[in-house]
Protein backbone atom coordinates (compact mmCIF):
# COMPACT_ATOMS: atom_id res chain seq x y z
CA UNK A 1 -43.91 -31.22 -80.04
CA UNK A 2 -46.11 -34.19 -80.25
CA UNK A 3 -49.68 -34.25 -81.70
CA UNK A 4 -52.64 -34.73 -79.18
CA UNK A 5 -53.84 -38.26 -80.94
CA UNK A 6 -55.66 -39.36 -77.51
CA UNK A 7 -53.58 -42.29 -77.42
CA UNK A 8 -53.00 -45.51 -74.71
CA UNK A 9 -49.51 -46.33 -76.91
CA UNK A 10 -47.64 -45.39 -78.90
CA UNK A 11 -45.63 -48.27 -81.11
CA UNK A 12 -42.32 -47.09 -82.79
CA UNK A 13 -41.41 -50.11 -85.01
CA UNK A 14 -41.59 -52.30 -88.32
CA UNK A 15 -44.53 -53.51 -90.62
CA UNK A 16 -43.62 -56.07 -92.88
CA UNK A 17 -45.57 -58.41 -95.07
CA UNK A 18 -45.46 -61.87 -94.00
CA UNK A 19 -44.62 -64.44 -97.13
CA UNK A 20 -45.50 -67.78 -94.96
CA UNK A 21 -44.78 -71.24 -95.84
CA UNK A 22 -45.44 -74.52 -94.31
CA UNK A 23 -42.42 -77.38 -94.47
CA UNK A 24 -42.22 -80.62 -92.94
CA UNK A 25 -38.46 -79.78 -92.27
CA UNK A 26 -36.52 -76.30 -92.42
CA UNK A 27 -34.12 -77.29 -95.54
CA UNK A 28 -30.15 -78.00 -94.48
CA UNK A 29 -27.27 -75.86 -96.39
CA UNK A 30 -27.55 -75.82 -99.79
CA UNK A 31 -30.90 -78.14 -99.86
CA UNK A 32 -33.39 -77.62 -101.34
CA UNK A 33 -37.33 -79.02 -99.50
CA UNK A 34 -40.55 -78.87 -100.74
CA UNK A 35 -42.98 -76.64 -99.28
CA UNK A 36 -47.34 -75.21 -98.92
CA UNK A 37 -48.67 -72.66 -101.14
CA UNK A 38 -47.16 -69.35 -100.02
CA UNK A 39 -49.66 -66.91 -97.78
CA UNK A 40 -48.96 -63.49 -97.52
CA UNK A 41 -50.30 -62.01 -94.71
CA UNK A 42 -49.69 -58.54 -92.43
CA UNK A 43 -47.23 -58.85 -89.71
CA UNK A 44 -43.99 -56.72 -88.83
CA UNK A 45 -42.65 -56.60 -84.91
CA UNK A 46 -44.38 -52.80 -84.67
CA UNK A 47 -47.49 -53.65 -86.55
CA UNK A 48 -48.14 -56.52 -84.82
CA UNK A 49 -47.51 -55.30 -81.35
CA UNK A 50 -49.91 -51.87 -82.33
CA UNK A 51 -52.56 -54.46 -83.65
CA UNK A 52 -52.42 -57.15 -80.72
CA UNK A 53 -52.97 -53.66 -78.12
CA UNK A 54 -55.56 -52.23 -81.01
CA UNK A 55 -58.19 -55.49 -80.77
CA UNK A 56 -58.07 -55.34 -76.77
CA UNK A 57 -59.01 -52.15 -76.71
CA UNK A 58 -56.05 -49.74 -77.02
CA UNK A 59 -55.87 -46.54 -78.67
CA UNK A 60 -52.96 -46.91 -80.73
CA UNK A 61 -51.04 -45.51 -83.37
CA UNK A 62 -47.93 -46.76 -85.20
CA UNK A 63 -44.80 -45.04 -85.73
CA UNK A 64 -43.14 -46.61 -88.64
CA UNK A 65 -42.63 -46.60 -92.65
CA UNK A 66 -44.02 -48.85 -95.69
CA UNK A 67 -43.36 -48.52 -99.22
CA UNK A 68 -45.77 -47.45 -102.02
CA UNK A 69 -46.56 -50.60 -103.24
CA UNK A 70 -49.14 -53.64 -102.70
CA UNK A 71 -47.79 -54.90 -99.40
CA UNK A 72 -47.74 -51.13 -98.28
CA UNK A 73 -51.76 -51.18 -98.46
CA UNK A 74 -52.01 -54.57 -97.49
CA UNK A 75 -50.44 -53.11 -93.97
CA UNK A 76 -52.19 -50.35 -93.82
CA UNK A 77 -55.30 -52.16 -94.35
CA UNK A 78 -54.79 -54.22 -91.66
CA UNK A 79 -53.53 -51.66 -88.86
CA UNK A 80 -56.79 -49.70 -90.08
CA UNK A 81 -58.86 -52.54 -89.92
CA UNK A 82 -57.99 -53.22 -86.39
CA UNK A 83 -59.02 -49.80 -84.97
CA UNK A 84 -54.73 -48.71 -84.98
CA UNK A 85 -54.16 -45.02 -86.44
CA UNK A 86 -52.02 -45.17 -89.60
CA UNK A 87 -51.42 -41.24 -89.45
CA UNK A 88 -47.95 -41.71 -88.34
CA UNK A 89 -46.82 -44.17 -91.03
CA UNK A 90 -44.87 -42.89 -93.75
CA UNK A 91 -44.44 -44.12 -97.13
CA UNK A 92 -41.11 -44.39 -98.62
CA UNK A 93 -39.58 -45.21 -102.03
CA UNK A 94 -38.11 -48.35 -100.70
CA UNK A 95 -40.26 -51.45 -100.64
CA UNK A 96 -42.30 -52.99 -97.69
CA UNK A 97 -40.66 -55.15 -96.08
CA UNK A 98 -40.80 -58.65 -96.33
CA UNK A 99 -40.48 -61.74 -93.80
CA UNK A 100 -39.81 -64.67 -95.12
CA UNK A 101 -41.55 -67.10 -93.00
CA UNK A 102 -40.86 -71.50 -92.76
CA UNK A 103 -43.47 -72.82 -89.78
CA UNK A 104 -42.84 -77.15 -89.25
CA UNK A 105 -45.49 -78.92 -87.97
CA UNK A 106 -45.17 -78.42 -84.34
CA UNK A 107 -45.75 -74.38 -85.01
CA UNK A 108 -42.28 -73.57 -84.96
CA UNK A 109 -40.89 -70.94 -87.08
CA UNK A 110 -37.79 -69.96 -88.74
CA UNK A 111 -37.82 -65.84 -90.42
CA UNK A 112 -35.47 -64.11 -92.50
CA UNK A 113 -36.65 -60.23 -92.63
CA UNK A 114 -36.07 -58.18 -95.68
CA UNK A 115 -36.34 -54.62 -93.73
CA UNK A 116 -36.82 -52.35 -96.85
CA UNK A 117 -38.65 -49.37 -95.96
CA UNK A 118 -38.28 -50.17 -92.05
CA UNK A 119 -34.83 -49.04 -92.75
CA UNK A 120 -35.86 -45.63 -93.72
CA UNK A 121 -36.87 -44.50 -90.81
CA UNK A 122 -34.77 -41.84 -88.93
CA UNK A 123 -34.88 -39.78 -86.02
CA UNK A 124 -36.03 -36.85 -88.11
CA UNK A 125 -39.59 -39.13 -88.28
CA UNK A 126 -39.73 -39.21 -84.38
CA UNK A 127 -42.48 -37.32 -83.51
CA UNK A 128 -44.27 -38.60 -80.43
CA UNK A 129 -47.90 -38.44 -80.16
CA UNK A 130 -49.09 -37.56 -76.25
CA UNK A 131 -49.62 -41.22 -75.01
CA UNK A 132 -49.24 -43.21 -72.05
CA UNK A 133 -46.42 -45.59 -72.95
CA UNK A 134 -44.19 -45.84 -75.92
CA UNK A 135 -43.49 -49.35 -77.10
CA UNK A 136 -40.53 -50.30 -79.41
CA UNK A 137 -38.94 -53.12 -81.09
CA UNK A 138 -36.07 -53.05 -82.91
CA UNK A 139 -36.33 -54.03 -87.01
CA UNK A 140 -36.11 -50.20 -86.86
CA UNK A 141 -32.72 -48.34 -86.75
CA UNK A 142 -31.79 -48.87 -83.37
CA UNK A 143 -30.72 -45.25 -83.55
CA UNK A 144 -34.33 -44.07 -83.97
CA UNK A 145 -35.63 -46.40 -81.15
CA UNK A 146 -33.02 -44.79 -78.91
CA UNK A 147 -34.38 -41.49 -80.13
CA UNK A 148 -37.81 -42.60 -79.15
CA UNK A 149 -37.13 -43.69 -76.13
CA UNK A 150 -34.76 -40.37 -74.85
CA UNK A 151 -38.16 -38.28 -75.53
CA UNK A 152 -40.41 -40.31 -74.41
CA UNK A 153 -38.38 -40.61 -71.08
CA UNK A 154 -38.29 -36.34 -71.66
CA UNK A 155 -41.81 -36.02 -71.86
CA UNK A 156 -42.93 -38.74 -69.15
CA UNK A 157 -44.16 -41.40 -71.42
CA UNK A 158 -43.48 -44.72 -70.10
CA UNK A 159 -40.67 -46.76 -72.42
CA UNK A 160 -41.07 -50.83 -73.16
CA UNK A 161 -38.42 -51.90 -75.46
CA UNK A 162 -38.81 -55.19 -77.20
CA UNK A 163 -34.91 -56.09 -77.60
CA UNK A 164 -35.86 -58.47 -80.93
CA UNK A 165 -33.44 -59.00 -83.38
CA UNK A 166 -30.85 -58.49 -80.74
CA UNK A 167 -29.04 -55.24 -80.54
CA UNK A 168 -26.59 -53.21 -78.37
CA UNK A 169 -28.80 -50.50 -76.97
CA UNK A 170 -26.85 -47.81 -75.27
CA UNK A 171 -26.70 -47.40 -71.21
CA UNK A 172 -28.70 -44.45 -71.06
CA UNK A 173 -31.52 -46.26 -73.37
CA UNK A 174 -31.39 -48.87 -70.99
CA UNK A 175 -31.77 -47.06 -67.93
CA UNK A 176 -35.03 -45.62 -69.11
CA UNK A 177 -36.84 -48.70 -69.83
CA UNK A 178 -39.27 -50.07 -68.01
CA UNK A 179 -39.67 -52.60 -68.80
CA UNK A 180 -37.26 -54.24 -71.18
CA UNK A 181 -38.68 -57.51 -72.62
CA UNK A 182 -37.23 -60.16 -74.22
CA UNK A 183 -37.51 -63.96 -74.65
CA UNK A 184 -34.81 -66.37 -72.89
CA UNK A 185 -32.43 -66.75 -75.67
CA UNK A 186 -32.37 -62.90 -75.98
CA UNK A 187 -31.81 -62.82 -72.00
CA UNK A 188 -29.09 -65.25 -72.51
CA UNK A 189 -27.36 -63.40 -75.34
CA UNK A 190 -27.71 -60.04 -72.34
CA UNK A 191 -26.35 -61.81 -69.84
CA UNK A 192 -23.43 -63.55 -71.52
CA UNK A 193 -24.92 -67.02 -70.71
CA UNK A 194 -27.73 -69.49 -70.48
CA UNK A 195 -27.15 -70.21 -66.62
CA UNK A 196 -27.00 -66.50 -65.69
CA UNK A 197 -29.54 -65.62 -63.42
CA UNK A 198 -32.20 -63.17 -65.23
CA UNK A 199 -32.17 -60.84 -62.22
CA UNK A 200 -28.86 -59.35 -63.99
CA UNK A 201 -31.35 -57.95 -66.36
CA UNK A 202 -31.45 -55.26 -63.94
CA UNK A 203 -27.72 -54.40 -63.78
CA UNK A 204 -28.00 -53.20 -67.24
CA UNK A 205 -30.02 -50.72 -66.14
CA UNK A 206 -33.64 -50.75 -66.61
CA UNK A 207 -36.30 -50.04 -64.29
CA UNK A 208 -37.67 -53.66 -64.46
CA UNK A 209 -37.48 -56.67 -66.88
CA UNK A 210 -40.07 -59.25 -68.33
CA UNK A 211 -38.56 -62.55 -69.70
CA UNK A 212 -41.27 -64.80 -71.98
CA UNK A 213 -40.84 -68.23 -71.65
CA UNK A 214 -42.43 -69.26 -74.59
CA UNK A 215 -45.21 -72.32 -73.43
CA UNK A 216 -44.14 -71.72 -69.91
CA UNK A 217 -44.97 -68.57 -69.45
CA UNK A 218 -43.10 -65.17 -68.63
CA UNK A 219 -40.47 -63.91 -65.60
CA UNK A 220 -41.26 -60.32 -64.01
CA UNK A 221 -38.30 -58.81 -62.22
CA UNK A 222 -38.10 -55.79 -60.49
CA UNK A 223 -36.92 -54.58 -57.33
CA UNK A 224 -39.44 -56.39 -55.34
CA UNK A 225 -37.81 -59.85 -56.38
CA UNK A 226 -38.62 -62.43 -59.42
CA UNK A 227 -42.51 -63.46 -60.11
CA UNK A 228 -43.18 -66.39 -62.64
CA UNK A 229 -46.45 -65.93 -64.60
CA UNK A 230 -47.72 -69.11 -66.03
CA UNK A 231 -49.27 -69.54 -69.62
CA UNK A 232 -52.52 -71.53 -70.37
CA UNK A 233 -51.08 -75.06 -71.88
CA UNK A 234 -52.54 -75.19 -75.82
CA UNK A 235 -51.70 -77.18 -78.60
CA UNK A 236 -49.63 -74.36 -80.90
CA UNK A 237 -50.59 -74.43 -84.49
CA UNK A 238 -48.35 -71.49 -85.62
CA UNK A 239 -45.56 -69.35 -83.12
CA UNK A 240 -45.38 -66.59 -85.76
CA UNK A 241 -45.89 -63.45 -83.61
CA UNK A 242 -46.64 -64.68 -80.44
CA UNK A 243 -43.76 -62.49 -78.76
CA UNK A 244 -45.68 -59.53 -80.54
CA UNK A 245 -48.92 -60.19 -78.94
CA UNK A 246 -47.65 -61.06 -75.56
CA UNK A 247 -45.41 -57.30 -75.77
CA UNK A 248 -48.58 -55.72 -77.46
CA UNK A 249 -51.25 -56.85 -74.68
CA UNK A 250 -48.39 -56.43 -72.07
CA UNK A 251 -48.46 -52.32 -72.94
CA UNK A 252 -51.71 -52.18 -73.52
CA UNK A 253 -52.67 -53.14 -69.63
CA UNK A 254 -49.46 -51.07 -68.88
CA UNK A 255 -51.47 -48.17 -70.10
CA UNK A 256 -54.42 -48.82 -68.35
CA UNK A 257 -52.49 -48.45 -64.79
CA UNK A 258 -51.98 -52.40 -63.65
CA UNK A 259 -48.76 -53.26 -62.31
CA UNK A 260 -46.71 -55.53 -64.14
CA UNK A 261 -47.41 -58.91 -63.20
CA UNK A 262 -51.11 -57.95 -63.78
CA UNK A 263 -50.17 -56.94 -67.25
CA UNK A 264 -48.02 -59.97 -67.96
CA UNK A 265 -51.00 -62.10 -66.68
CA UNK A 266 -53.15 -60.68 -69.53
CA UNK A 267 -49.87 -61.33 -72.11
CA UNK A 268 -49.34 -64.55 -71.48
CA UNK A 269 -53.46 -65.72 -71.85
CA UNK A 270 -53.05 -63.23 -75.49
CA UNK A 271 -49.85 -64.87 -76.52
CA UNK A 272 -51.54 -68.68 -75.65
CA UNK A 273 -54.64 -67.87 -77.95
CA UNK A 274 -52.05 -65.99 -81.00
CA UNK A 275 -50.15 -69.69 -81.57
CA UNK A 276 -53.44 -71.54 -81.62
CA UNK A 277 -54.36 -70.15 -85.16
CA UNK A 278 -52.50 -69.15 -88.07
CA UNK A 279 -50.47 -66.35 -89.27
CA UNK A 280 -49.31 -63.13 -86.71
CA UNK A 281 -52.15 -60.22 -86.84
CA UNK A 282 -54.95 -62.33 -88.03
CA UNK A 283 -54.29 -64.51 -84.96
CA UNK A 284 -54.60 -61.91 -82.45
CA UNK A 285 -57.54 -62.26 -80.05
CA UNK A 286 -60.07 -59.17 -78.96
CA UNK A 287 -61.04 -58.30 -75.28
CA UNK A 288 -64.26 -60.17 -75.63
CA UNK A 289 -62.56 -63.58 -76.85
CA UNK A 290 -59.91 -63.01 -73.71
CA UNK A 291 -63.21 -62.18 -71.31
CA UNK A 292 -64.83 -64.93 -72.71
């Protein structure tokens, strides 16, 4: 039984804090490079995605764990702050997690992610909320995502997995999604190779599949064919959670009715604002920024 939250989405995935740092160069094996005063801000695959759908407008609650410490409140601030119900985010004994973040000049990032209390969250904690559309990423268990997704499929919510890190989802997982999203490298990794034609997306399984393309934009397949969406061309200042906003904004039109071009049309123009300021959540734009 899920609680009656009123809710567009539903996001079952991580909140970490961010510990950012800005290098000329990402340091070589066993070098050691000088680096910017360290920022910590919120961020985490789940939180993001919940905040990104949050500031356009979304009713949305998060699904996920943080520890009882500083970072813990500095999440939950955040996801509060940003209209995103916290009512389904446990606190565990473990620590927030962590992302340790390098950006280089040209807005590219490297992250290491210290799960911590992302890791304690099991099936037992699935307990869906009525919604529209579940969302998911997965520096969760993949075990609870999959357990997510089987009753949200059960109880006609509408699955989106976000396959980032990469992981082997089962069959029947993947035959319930719709879509799946992932970025080129992760549709590459799929598919067993860089030249393989994305449309084999859909002999995995799911319903339909939306490839981002970083500064080019985003692929929707489905059984109607292959659409390219393009992005707005903007001079990126930071990457760090781009993917989140485009899968967060994505969902959050999902929920709303549009098809999925339409949706990815809105992701794309969210995603293109994200990498033009600094930091994940804090970079996220509102509906009236994206109207305006």
């Amino acid at each position: 039984m899920g609680v009656d939250l009123g809710l567009d989405l539903i996001v079952v995935g991580s909140a970490n804090a961010d510990l950012v740092v800005a290098v000329q160069r990402r340091p070589g094996p066993g070098e050691t490079v000088l680096g910017s005063d360290t920022s910590v801000l919120p961020g985490g695959k789940g939180a993001n995605t919940a905040v990104a759908a949050a500031k356009l407008g979304a009713r949305v609650a998060l699904l996920g764990a943080v520890g009882e410490d500083a970072n813990g409140e500095l999440l939950l601030d955040s996801l509060r702050a940003a209209g995103v119900d916290t009512s389904l985010v446990r606190r565990s004994q473990r620590p927030t997690g962590v992302a340790y973040i390098f950006v280089t000049p040209d807005g590219e990032n490297s992250i290491l992610v210290s799960p911590g209390a992302n890791s304690a969250l099991t099936e037992d904690d699935v307990d869906l909320a009525d919604a529209r559309v579940l969302v998911a990423s997965l520096e969760v268990p993949v075990s609870t995502v999959e357990h997510a997704v089987s009753v949200a499929a059960e109880r006609g919510i509408r699955p989106v997995v976000n396959i980032s890190p990469m992981a082997e989802l089962s069959a029947g997982t993947l035959a319930a999604l719709d879509p799946v999203v992932v970025n080129e490298h992760e549709a590459a990794q799929l598919l067993g190779g860089a030249d393989v034609d994305p449309r084999g997306l859909l002999d995995l399984g799911p319903r339909s599949a939306v490839v981002t393309l970083g500064a080019r934009g985003a692929l929707v397949i489905d059984a109607n064919g292959t659409q390219r969406v393009e992005s707005p061309q903007v001079e990126a200042v930071d990457t760090t959670g781009a993917g989140d906003a485009f899968t967060g904004a994505l969902a959050a039109r999902l929920a709303e009715g549009s098809d999925l071009v339409t949706a990815a049309q809105l992701a794309v123009k969210v995603a293109a604002i994200s990498v033009t300021r600094k930091g994940a959540q804090p970079s996220y734009p509102t509906a009236g920024e994206i109207a305006g």
